[in-house]
Protein backbone atom coordinates (compact mmCIF):
# COMPACT_ATOMS: atom_id res chain seq x y z
CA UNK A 1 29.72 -214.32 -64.72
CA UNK A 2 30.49 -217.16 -62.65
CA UNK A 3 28.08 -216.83 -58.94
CA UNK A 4 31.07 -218.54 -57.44
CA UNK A 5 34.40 -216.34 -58.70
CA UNK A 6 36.66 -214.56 -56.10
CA UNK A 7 39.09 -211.72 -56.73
CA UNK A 8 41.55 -212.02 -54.00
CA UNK A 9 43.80 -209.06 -53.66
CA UNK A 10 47.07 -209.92 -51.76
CA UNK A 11 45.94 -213.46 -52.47
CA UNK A 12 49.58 -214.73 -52.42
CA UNK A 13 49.75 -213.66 -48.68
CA UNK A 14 49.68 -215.22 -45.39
CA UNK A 15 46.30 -215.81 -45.05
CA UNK A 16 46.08 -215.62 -49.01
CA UNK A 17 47.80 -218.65 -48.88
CA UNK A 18 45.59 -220.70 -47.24
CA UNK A 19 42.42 -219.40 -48.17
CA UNK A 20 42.51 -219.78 -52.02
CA UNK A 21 42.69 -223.79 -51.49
CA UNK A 22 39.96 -224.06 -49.39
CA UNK A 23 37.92 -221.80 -52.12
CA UNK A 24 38.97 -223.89 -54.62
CA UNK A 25 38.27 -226.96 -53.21
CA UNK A 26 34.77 -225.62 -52.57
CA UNK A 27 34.34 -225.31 -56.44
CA UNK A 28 35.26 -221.85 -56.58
CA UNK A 29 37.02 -219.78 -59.38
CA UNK A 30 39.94 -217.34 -58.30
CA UNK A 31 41.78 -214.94 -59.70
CA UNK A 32 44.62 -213.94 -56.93
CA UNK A 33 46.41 -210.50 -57.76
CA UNK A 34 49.61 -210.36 -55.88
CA UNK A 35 53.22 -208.69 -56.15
CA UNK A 36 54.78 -211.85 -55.05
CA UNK A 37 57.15 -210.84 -53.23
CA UNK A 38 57.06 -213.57 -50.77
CA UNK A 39 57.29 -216.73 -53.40
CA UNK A 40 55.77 -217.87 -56.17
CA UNK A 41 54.73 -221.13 -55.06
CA UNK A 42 52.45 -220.86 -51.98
CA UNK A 43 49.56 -221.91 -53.94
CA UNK A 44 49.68 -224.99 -55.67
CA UNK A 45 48.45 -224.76 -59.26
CA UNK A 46 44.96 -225.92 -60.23
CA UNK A 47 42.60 -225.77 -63.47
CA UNK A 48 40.54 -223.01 -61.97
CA UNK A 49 42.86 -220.63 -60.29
CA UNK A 50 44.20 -218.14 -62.25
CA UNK A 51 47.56 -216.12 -60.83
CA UNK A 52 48.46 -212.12 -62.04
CA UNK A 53 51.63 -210.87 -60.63
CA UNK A 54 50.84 -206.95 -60.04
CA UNK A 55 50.21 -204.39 -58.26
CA UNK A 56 47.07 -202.69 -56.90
CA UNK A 57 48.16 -199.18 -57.79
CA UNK A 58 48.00 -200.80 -61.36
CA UNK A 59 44.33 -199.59 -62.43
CA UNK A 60 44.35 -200.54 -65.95
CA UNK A 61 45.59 -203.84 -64.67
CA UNK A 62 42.52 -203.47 -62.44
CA UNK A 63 39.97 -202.86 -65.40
CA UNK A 64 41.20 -205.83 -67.41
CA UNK A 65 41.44 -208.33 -64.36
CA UNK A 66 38.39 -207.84 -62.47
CA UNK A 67 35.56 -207.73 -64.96
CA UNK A 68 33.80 -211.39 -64.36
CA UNK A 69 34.24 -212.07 -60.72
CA UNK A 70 31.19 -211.81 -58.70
CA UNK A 71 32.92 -210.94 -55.27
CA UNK A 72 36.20 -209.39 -54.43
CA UNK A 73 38.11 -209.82 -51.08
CA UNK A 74 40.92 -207.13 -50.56
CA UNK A 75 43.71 -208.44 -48.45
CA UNK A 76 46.90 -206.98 -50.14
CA UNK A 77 48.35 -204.02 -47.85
CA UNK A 78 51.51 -203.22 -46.30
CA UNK A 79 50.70 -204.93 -43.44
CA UNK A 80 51.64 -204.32 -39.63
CA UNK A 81 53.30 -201.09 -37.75
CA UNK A 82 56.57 -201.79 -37.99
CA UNK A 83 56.35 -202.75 -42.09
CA UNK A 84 54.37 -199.21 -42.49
CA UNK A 85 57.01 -197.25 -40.80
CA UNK A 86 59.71 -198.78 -42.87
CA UNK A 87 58.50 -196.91 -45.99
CA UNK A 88 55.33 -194.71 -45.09
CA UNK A 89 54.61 -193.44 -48.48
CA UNK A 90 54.78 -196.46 -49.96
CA UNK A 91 52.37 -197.55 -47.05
CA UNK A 92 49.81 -195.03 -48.05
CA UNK A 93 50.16 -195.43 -51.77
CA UNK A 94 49.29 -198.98 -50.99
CA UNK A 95 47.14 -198.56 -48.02
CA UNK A 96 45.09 -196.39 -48.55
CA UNK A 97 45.52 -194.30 -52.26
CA UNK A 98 44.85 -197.34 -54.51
CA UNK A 99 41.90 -197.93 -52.00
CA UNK A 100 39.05 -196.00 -53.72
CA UNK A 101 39.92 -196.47 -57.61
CA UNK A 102 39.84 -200.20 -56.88
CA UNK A 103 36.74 -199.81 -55.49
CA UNK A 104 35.52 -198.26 -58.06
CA UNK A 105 36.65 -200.51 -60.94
CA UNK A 106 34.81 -203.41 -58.89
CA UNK A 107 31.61 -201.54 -58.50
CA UNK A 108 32.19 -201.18 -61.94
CA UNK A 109 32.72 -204.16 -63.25
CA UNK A 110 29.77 -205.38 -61.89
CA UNK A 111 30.92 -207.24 -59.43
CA UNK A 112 28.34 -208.13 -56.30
CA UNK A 113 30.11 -208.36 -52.95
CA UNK A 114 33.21 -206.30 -51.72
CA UNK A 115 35.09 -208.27 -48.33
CA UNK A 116 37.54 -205.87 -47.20
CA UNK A 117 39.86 -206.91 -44.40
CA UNK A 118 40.78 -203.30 -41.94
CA UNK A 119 42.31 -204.49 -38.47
CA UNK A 120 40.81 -204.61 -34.85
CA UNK A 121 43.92 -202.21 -34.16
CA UNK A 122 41.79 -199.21 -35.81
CA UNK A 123 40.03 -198.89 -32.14
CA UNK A 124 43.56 -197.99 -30.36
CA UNK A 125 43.85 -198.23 -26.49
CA UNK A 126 40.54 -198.97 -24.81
CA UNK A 127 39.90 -199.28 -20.65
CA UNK A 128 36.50 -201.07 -21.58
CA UNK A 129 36.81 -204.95 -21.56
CA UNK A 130 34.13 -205.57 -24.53
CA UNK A 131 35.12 -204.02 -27.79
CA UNK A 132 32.17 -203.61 -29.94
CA UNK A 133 31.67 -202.37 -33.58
CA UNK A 134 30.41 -199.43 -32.66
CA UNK A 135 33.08 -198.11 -30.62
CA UNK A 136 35.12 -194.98 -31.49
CA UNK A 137 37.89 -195.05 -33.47
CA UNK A 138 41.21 -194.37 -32.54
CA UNK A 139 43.72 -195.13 -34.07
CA UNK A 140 47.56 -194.87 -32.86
CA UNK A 141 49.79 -195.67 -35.95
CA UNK A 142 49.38 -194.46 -39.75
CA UNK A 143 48.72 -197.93 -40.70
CA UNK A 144 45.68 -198.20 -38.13
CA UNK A 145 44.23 -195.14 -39.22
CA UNK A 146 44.40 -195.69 -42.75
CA UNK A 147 42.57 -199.00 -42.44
CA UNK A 148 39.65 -196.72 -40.87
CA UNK A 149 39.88 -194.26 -43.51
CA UNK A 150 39.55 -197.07 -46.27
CA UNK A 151 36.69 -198.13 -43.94
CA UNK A 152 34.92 -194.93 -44.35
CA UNK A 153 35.79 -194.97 -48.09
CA UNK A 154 33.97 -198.27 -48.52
CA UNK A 155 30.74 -197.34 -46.70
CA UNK A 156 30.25 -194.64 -49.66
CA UNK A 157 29.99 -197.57 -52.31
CA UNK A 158 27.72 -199.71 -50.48
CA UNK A 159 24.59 -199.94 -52.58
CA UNK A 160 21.02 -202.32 -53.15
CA UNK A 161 23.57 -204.04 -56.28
CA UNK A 162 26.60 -203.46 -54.26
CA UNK A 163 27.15 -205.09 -51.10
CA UNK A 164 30.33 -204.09 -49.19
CA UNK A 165 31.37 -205.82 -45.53
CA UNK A 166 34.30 -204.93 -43.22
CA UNK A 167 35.71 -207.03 -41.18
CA UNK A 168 38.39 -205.83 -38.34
CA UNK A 169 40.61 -209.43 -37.79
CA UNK A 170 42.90 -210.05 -34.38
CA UNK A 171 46.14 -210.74 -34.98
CA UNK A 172 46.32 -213.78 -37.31
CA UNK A 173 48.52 -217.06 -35.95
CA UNK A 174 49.70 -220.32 -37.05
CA UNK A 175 51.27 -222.15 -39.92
CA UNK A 176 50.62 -221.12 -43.75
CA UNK A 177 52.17 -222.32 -47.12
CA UNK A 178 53.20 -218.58 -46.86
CA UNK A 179 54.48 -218.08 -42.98
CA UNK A 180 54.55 -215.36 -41.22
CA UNK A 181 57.10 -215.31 -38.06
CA UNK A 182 56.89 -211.53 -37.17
CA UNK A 183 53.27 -212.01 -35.58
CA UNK A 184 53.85 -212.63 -31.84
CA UNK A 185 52.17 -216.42 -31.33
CA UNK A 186 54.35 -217.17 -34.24
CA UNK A 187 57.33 -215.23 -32.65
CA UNK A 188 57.28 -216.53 -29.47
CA UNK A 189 56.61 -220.16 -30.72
CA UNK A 190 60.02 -219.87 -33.22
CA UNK A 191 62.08 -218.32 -30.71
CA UNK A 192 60.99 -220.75 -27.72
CA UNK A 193 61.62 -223.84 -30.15
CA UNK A 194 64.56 -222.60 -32.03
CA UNK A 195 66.64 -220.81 -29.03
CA UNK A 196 64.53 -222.27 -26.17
CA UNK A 197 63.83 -218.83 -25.03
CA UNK A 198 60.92 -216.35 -25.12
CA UNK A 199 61.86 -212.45 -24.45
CA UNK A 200 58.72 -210.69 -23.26
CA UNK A 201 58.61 -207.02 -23.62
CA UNK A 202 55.86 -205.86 -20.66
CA UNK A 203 54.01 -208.66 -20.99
CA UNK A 204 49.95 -207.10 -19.34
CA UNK A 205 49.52 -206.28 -22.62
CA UNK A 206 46.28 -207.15 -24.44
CA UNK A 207 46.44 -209.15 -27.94
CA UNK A 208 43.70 -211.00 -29.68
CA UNK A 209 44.29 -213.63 -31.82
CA UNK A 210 42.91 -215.61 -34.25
CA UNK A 211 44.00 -218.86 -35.51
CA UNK A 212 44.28 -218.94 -39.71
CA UNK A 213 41.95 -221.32 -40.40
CA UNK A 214 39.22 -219.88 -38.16
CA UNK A 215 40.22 -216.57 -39.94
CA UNK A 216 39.85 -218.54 -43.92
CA UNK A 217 36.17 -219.95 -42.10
CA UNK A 218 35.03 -216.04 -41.30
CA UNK A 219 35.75 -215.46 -45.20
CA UNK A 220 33.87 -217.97 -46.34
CA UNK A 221 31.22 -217.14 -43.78
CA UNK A 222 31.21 -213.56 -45.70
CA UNK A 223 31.12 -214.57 -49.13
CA UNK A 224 28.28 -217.25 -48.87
CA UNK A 225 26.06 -214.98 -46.07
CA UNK A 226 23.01 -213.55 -47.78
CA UNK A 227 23.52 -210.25 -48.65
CA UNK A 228 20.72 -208.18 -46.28
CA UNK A 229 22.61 -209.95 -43.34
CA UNK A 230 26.33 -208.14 -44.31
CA UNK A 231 25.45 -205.65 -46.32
CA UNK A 232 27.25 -202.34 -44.85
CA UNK A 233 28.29 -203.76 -41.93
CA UNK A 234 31.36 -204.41 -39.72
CA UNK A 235 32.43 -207.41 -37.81
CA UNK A 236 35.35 -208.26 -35.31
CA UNK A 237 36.54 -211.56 -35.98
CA UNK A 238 39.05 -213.00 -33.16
CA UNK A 239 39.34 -215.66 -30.58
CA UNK A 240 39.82 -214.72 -26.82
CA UNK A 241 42.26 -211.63 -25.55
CA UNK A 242 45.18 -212.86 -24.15
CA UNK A 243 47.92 -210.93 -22.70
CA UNK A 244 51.32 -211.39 -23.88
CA UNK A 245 53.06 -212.85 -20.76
CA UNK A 246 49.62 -215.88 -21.00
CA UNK A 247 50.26 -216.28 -24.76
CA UNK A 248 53.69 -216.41 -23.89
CA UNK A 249 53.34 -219.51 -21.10
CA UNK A 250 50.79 -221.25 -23.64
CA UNK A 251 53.54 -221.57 -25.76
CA UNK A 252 55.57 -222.58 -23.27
CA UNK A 253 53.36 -225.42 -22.50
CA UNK A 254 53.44 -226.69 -26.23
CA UNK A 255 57.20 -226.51 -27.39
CA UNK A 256 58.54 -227.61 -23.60
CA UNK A 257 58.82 -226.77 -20.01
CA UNK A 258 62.35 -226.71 -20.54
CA UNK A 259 61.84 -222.97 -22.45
CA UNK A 260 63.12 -220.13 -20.56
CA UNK A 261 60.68 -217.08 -19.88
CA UNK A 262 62.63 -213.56 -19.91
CA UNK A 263 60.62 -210.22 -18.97
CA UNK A 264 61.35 -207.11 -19.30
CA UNK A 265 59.73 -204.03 -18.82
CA UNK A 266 58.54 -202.05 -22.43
CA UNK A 267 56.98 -198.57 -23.19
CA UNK A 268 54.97 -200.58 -26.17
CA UNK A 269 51.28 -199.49 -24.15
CA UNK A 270 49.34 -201.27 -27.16
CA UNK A 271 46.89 -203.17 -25.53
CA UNK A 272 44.17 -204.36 -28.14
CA UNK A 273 40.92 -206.35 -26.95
CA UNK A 274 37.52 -207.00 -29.07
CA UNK A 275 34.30 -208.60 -28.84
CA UNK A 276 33.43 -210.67 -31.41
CA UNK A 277 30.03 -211.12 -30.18
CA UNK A 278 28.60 -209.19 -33.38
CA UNK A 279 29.77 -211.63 -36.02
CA UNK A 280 28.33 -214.84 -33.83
CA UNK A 281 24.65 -213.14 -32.99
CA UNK A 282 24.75 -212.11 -36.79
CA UNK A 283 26.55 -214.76 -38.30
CA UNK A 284 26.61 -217.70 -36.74
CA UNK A 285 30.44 -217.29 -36.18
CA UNK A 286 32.93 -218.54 -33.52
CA UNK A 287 36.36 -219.11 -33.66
CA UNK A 288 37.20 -222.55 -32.05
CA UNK A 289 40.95 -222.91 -32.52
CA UNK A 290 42.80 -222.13 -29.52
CA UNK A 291 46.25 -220.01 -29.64
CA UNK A 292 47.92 -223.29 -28.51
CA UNK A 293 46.62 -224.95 -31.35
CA UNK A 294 48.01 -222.21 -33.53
CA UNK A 295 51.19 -222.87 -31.63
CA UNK A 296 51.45 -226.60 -32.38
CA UNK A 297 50.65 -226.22 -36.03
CA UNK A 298 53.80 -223.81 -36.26
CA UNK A 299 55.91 -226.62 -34.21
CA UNK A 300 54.60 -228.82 -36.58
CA UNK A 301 56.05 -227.18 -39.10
CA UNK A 302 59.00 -227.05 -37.81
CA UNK A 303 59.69 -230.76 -36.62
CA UNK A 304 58.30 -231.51 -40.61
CA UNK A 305 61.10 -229.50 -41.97
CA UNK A 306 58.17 -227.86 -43.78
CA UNK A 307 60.47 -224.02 -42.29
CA UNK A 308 63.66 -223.83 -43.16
CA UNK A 309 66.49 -221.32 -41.47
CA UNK A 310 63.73 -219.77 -39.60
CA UNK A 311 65.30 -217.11 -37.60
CA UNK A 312 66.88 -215.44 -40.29
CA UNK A 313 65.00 -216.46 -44.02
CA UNK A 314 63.40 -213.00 -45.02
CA UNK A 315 60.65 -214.36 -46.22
CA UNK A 316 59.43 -214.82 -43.00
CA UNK A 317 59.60 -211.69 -42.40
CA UNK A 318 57.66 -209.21 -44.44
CA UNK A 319 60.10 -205.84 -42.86
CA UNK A 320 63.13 -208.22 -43.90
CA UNK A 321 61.96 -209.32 -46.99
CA UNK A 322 60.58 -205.54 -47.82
CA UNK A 323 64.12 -203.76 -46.75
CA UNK A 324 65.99 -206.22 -49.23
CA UNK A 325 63.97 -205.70 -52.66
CA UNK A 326 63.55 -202.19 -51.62
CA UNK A 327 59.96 -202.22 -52.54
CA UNK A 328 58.43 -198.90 -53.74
């Protein structure tokens, strides 16, 4: 068994997509087990990076792919409200029904570290400014509580040969091999450089964000910590809460003043806002990539021709893209 193999579930994803290069040009093995819905081709091919196109509700698949790796990181899910809601049984068969028997087959398999990625969303509405791990949990959509449940699920497994680690990401931003444009820095930075106008719904309320490769660095943080440091716990991993309307006039500020700002009022009360305090007393950890950064990497993009037909190609859009193949 190789000490440096990774199992990536969902590996062909947005943040998928960027984190199996930087494993692999760490010296890592990786097997990445992915429906693929979103292209075949957002990882470029290399000698030790091995690519299954499945599904996680496959568990003989499971038993003949996983057997070898020494850590697994679970990012495959149907991911975001408005994706669940599309479909909610196939969110839950997804989300949360495949959860345990592919914990199992890992613990099985012998494989030493479990990384699975829940969402800071999983603590609902909070007054308090600080968000810490041990706050309640409540969670306001079916895909927020079903994060928590897997949460709960994973804490059973966690054992002296067996190390298991949660970690609750903000919203993830910026540009990947596989984009996302239906995360709101990403959004508003398409919208204000394409149409040269942002639409802000509300606007007061509370998103943290995290810039991808700050996000791919907390991975790596958790698969190279030593184990007594991680094992059982629970992190929050984002930058600094924003509100919408100030994410909004940092974009602004990086595609051009010329970029209309529209508000209007919304019933959306979702305010999210963590602490990642936990994960930098622990861990050393600090996410240093600003949301204007994340914003100029996605202009980047853009002015590269590296995004093509942006407003409309479903693949930038996992509801879009979902809705067409009518995914089950």
């Amino acid at each position: 068994m190789l000490e440096k193999s990774v199992f990536i579930t969902g590996g062909a994803g947005y943040v998928g997509s960027t984190l199996v290069p930087r494993l692999l040009s760490l010296g890592y093995s990786v097997t990445v087990l992915d429906l693929m819905i979103y292209g075949e081709n957002v990882i470029d091919l290399h000698p030790n990076l091995k690519m299954v196109k499945g599904d996680i509700r496959d568990t003989e698949l499971l038993k003949k792919a996983i057997p070898g790796h020494t850590n697994v990181i679970h990012l495959a899910c149907i991911s975001n409200d408005p994706s669940f809601e599309l479909n909610p049984d196939l969110g839950k068969s997804i989300n949360l029904d495949a959860f345990r028997p592919l914990v199992e087959i890992t613990k099985s398999s012998n494989v030493k570290r479990f990384i699975y990625a829940s969402s800071s969303s999983v603590y609902g509405v909070k007054e308090e400014p600080n968000v810490t791990e041990d706050f309640s949990l409540e969670p306001l959509t079916d895909y927020s509580k079903f994060k928590a449940d897997c949460e709960k699920i994973l804490a059973e497994y966690q054992s002296e040969n067996f190390t298991t680690v949660t970690i609750r990401p903000a919203t993830v931003c910026g540009y990947a091999r596989r984009q996302r444009l239906d995360v709101v820095v990403n959004i508003l930075t398409n919208l204000a450089y394409h149409k040269r106008e942002i639409s802000v719904f509300g606007g007061s309320q509370l998103r943290p964000n995290i810039h991808i490769e700050d996000m791919v660095d907390a991975y790596m943080l958790l698969l190279e910590a030593p184990k007594e440091k991680i094992a059982g716990e629970i992190f929050n991993a984002g930058y600094l809460n924003f509100t919408v309307s100030e994410i909004a006039n940092m974009v602004k500020e990086v595609v051009g003043e010329d970029v209309l700002l529209k508000t209007t009022p919304s019933n959306d009360n979702r305010s999210y806002h963590i602490s990642s305090e936990k994960i930098f007393q622990k861990l050393g950890f600090r996410a240093k990539r600003s949301i204007k950064q994340a914003s100029q990497d996605v202009k980047e993009a853009f002015e590269k021709g590296l995004l093509t037909d942006t407003l409309n190609n479903e693949y930038y859009f996992n509801i879009k893209r979902m809705q067409n193949i009518k995914l089950r």
